[in-house]
PDB file of N, CA and C in Angstrom:
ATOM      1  N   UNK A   1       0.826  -1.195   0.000  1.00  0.00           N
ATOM      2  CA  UNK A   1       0.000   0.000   0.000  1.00  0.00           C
ATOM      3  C   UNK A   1       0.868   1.256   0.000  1.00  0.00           C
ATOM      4  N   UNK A   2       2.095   1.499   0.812  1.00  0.00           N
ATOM      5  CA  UNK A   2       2.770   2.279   0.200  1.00  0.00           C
ATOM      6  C   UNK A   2       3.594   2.633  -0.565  1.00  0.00           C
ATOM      7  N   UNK A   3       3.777   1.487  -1.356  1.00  0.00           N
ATOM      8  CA  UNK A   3       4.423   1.555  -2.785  1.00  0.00           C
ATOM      9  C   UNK A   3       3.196   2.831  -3.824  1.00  0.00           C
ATOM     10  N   UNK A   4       1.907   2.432  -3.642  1.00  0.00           N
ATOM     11  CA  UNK A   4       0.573   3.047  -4.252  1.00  0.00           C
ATOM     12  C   UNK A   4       0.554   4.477  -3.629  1.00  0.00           C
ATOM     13  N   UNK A   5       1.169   4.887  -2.776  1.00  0.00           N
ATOM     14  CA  UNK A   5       0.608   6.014  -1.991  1.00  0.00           C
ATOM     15  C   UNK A   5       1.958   7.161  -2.965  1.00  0.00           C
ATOM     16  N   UNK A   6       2.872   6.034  -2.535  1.00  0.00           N
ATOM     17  CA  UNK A   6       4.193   6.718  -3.072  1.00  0.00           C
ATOM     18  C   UNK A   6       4.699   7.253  -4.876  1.00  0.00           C
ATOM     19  N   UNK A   7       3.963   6.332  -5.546  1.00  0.00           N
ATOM     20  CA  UNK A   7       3.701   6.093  -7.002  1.00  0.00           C
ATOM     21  C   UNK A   7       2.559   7.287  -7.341  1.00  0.00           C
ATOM     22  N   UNK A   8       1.873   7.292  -6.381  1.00  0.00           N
ATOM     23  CA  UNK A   8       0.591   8.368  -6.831  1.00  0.00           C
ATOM     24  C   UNK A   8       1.073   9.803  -6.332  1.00  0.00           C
ATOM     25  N   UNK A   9       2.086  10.015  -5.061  1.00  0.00           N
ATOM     26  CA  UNK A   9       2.357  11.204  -4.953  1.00  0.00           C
ATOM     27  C   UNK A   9       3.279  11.495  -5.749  1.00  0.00           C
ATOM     28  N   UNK A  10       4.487  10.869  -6.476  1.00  0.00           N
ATOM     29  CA  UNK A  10       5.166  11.107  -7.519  1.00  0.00           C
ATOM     30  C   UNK A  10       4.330  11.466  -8.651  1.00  0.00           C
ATOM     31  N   UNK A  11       3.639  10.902  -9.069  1.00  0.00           N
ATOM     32  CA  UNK A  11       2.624  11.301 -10.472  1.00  0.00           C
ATOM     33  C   UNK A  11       1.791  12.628 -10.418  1.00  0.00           C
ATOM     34  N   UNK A  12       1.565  12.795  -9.152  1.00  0.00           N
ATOM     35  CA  UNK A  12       0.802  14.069  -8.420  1.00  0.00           C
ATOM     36  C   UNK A  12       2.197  15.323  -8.334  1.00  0.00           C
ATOM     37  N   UNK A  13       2.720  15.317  -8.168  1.00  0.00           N
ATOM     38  CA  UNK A  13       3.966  15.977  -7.987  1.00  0.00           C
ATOM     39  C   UNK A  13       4.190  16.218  -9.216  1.00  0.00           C
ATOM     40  N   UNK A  14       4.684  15.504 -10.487  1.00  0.00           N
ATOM     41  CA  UNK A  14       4.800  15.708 -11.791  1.00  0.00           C
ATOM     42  C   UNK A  14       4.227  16.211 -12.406  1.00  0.00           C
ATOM     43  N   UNK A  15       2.644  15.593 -12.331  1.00  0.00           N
ATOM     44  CA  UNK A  15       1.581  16.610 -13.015  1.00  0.00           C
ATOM     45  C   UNK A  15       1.627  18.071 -12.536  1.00  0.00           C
ATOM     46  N   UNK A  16       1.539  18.580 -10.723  1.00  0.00           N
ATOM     47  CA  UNK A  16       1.637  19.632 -10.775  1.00  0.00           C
ATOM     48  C   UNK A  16       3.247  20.356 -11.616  1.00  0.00           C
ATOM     49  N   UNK A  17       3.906  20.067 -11.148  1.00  0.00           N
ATOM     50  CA  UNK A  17       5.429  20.658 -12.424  1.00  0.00           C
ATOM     51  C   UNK A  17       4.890  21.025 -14.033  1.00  0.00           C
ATOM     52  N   UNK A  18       4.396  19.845 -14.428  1.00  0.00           N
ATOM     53  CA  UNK A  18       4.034  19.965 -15.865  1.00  0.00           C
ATOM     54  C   UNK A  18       2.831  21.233 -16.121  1.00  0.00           C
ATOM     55  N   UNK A  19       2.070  21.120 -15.075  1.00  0.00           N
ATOM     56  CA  UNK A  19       1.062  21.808 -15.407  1.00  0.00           C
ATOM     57  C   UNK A  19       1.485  23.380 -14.780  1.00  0.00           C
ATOM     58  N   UNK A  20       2.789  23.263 -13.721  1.00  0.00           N
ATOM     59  CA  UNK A  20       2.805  24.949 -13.558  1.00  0.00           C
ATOM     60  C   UNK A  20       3.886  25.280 -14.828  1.00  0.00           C
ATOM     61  N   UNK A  21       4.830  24.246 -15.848  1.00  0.00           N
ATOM     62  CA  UNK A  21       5.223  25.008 -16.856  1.00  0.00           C
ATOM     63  C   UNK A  21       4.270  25.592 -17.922  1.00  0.00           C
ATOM     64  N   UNK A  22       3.410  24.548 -18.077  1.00  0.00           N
ATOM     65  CA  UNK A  22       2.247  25.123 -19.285  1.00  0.00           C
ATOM     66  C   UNK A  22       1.899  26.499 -18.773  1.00  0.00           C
ATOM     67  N   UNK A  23       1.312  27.066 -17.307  1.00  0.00           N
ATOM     68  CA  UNK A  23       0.711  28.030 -16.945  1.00  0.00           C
ATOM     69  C   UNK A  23       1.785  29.147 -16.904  1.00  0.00           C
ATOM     70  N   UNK A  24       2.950  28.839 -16.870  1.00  0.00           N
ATOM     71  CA  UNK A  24       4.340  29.927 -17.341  1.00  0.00           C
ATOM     72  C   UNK A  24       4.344  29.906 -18.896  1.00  0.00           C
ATOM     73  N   UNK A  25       4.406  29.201 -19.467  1.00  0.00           N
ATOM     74  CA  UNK A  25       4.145  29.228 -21.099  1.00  0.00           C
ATOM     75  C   UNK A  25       2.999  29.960 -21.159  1.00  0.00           C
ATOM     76  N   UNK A  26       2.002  30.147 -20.846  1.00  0.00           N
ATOM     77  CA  UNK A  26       0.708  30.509 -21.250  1.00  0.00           C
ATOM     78  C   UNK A  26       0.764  32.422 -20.869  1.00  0.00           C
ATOM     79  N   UNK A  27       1.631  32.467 -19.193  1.00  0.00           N
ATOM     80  CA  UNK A  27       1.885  33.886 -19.292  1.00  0.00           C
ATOM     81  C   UNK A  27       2.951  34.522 -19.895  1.00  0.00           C
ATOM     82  N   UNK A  28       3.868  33.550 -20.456  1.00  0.00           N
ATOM     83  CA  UNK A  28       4.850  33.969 -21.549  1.00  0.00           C
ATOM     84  C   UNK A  28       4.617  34.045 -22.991  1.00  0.00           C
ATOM     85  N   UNK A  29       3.434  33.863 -23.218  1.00  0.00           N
ATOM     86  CA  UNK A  29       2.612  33.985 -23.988  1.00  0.00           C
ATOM     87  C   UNK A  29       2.209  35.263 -24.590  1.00  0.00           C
ATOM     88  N   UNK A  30       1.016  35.880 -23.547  1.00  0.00           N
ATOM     89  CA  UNK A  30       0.359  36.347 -23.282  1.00  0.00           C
ATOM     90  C   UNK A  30       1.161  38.256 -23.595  1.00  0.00           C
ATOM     91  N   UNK A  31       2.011  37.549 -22.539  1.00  0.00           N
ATOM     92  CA  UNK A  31       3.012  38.635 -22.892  1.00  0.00           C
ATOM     93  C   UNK A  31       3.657  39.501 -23.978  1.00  0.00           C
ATOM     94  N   UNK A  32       4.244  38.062 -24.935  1.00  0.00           N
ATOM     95  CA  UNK A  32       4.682  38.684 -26.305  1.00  0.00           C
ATOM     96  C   UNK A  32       3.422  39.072 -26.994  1.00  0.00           C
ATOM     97  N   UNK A  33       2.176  38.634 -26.621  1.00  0.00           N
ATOM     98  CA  UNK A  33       0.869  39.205 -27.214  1.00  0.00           C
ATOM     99  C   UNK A  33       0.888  40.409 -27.143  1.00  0.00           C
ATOM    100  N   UNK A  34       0.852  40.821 -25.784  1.00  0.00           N
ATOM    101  CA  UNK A  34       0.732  42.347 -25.607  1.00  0.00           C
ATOM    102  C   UNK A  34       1.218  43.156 -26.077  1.00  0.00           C
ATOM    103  N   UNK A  35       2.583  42.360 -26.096  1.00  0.00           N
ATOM    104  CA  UNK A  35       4.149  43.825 -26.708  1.00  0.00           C
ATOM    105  C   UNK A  35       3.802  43.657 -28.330  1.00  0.00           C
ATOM    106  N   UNK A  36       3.072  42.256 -28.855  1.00  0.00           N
ATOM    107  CA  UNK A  36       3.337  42.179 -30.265  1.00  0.00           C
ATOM    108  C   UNK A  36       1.752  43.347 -30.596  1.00  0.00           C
ATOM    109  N   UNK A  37       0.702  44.104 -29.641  1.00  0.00           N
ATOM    110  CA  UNK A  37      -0.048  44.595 -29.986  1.00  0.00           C
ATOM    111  C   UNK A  37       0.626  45.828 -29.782  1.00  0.00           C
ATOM    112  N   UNK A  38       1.203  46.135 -28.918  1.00  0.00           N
ATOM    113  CA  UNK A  38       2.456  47.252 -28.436  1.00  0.00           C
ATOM    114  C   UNK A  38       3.085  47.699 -29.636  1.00  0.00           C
ATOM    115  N   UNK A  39       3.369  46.984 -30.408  1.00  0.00           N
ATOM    116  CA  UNK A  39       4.328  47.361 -31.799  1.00  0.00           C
ATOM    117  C   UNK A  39       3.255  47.506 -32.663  1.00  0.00           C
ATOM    118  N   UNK A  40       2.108  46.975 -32.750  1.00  0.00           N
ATOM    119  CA  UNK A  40       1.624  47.288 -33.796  1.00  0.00           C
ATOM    120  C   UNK A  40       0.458  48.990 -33.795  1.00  0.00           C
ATOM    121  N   UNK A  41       0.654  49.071 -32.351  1.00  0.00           N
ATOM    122  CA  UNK A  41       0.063  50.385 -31.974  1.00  0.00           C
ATOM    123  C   UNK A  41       1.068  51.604 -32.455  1.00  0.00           C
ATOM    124  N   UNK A  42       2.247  51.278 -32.242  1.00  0.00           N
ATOM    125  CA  UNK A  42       3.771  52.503 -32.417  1.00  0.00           C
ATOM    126  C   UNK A  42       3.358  52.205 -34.057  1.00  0.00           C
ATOM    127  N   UNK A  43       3.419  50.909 -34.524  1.00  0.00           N
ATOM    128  CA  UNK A  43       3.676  50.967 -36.411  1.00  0.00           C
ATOM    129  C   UNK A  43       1.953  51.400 -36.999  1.00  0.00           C
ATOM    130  N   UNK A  44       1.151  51.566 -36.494  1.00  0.00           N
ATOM    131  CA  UNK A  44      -0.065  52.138 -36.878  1.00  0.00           C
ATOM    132  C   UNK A  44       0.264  53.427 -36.751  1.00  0.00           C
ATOM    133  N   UNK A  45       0.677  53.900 -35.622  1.00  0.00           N
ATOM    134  CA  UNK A  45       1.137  55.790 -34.964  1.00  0.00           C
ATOM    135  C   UNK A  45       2.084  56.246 -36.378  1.00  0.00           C
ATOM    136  N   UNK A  46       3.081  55.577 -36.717  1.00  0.00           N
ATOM    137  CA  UNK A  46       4.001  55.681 -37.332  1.00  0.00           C
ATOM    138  C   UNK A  46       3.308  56.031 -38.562  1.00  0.00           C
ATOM    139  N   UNK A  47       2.839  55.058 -39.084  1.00  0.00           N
ATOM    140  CA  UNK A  47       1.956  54.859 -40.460  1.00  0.00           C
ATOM    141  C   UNK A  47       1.029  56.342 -40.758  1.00  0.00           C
ATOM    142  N   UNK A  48       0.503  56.867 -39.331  1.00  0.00           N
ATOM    143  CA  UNK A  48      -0.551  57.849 -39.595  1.00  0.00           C
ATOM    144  C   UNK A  48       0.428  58.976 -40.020  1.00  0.00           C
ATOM    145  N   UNK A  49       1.730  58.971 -39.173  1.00  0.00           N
ATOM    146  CA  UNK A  49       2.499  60.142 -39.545  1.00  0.00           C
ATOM    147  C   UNK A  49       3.488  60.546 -40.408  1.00  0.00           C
ATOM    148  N   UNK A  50       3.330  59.123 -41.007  1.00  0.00           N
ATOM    149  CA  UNK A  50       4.517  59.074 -42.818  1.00  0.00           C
ATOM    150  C   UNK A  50       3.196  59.444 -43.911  1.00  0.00           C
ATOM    151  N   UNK A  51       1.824  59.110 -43.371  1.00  0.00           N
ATOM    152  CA  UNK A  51       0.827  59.589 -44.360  1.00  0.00           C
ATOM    153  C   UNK A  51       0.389  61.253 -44.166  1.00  0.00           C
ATOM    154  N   UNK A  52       0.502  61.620 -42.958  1.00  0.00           N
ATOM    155  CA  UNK A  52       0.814  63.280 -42.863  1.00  0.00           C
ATOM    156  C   UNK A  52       1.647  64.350 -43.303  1.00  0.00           C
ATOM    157  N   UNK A  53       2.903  63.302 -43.360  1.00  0.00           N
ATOM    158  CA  UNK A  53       4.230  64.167 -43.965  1.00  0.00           C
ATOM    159  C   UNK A  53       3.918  64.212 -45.365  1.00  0.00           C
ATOM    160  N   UNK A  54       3.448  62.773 -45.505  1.00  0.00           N
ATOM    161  CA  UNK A  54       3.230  62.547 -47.405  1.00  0.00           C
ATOM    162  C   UNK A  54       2.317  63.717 -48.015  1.00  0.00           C
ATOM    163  N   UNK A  55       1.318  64.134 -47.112  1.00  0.00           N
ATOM    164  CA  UNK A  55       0.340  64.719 -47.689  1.00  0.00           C
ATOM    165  C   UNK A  55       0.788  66.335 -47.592  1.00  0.00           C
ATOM    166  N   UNK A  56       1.674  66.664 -46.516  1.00  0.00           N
ATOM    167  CA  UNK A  56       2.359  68.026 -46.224  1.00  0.00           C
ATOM    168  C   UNK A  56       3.382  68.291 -47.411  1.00  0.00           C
ATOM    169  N   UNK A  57       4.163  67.082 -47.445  1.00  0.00           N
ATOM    170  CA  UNK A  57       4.756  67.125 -48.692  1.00  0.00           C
ATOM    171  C   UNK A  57       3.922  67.481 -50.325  1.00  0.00           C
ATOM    172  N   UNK A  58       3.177  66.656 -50.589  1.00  0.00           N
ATOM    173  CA  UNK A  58       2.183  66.763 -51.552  1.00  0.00           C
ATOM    174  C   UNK A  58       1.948  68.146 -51.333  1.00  0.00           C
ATOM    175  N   UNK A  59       0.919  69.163 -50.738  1.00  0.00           N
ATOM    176  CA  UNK A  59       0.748  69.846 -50.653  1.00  0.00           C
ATOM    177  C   UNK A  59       1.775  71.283 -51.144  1.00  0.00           C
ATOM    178  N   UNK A  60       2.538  70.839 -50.492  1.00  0.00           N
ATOM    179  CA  UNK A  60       4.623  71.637 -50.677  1.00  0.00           C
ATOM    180  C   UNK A  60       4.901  71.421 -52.678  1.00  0.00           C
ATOM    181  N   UNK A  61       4.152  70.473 -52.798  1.00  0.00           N
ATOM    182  CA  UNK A  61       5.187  70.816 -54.369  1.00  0.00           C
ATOM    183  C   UNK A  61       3.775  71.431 -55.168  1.00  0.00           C
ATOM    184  N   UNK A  62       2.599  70.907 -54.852  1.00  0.00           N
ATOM    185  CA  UNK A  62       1.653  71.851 -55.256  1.00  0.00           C
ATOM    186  C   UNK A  62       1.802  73.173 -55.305  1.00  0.00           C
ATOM    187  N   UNK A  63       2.304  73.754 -53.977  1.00  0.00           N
ATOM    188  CA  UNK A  63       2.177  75.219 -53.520  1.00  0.00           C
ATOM    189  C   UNK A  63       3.842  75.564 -54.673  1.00  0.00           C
ATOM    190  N   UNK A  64       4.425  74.984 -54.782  1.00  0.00           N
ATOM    191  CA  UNK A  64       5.753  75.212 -55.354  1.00  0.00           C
ATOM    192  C   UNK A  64       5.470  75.420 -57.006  1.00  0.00           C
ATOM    193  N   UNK A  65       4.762  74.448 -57.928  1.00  0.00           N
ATOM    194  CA  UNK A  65       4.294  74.308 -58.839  1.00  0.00           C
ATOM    195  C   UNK A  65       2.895  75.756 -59.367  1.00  0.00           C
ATOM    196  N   UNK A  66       2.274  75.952 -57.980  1.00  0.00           N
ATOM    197  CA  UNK A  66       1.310  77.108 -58.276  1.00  0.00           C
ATOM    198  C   UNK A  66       2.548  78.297 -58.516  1.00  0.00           C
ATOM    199  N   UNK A  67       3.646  78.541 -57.863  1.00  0.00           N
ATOM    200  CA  UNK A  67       4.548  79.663 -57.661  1.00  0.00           C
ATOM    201  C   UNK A  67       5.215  79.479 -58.969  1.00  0.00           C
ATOM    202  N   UNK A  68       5.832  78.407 -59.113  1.00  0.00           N
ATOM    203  CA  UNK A  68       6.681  78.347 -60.756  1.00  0.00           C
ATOM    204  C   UNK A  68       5.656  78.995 -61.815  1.00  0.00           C
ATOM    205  N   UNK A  69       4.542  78.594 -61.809  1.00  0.00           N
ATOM    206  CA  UNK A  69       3.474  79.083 -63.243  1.00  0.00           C
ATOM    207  C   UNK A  69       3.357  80.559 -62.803  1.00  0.00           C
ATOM    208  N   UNK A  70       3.502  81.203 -61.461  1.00  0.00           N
ATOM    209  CA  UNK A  70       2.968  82.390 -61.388  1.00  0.00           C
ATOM    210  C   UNK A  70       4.343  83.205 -62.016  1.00  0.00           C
ATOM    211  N   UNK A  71       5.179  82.718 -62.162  1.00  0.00           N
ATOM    212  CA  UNK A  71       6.808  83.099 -62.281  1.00  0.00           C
ATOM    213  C   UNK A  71       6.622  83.229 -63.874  1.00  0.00           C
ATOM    214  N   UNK A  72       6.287  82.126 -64.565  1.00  0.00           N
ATOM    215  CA  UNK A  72       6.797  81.873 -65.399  1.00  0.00           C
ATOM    216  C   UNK A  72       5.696  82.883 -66.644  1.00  0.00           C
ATOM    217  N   UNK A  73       4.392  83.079 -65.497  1.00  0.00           N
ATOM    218  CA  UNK A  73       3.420  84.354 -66.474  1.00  0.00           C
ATOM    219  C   UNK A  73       3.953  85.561 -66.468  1.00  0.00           C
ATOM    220  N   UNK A  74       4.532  85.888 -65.472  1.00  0.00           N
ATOM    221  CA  UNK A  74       5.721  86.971 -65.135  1.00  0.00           C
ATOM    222  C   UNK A  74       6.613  87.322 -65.991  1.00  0.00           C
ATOM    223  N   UNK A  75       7.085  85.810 -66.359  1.00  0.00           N
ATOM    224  CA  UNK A  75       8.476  86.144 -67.287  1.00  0.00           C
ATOM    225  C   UNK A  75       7.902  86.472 -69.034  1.00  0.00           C
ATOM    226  N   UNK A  76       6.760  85.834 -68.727  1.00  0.00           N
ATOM    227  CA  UNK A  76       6.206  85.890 -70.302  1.00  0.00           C
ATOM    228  C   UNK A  76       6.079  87.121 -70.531  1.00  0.00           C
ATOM    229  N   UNK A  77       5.200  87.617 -69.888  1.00  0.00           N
ATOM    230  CA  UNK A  77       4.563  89.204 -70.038  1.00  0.00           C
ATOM    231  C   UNK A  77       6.126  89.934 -70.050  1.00  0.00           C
ATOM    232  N   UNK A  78       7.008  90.066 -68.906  1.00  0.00           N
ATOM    233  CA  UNK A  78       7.956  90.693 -69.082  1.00  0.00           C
ATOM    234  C   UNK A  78       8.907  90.380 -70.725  1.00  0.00           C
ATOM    235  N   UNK A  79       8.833  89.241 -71.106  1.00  0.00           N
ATOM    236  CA  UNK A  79       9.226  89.275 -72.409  1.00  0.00           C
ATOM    237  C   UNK A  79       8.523  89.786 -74.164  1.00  0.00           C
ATOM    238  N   UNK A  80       7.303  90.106 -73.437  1.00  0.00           N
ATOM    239  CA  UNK A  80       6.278  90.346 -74.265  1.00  0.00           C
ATOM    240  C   UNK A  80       6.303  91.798 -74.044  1.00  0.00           C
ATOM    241  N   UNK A  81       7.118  92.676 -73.344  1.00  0.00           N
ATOM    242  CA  UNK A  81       7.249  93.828 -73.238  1.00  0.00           C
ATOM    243  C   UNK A  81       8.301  94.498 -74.476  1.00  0.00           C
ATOM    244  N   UNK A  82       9.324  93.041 -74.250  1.00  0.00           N
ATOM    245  CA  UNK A  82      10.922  93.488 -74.449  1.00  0.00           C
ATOM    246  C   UNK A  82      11.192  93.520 -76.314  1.00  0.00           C
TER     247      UNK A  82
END
């Protein structure tokens, strides 16, 4: 009978081990979940503000392109003088 007592607290003993690594796996888990939503919050942030610059930019050669044509009616007329 205590061969049975002894056999079952070993197996009891093991299972708990096995089952507190799974429950460390599971919060090591959990974890890289978070940080892997963590990065994708900074690369969404990121994303909004390479599409802001893009559009500030855009805007910049527009405003540059309105100034060249205003230049270049300038130069006409001034040659249309000469």
């Amino acid at each position: 009978m205590t061969m049975q007592w002894l056999t079952i607290a070993v197996i009891s003993g093991s299972a708990g081990i096995i089952l507190y690594g799974f429950k460390m796996m599971v919060v090591r888990f959990d974890r890289l979940i978070q940080e892997v939503q963590g990065l994708k919050e900074v690369t969404v942030s990121q994303d909004a503000k390479i599409g802001e610059n893009k559009r500030r930019i855009d805007g910049n050669d527009s405003r540059l392109n309105d100034h060249a044509d205003r230049i270049r009616k300038v130069e006409l007329k001034q040659a249309s003088f000469h």
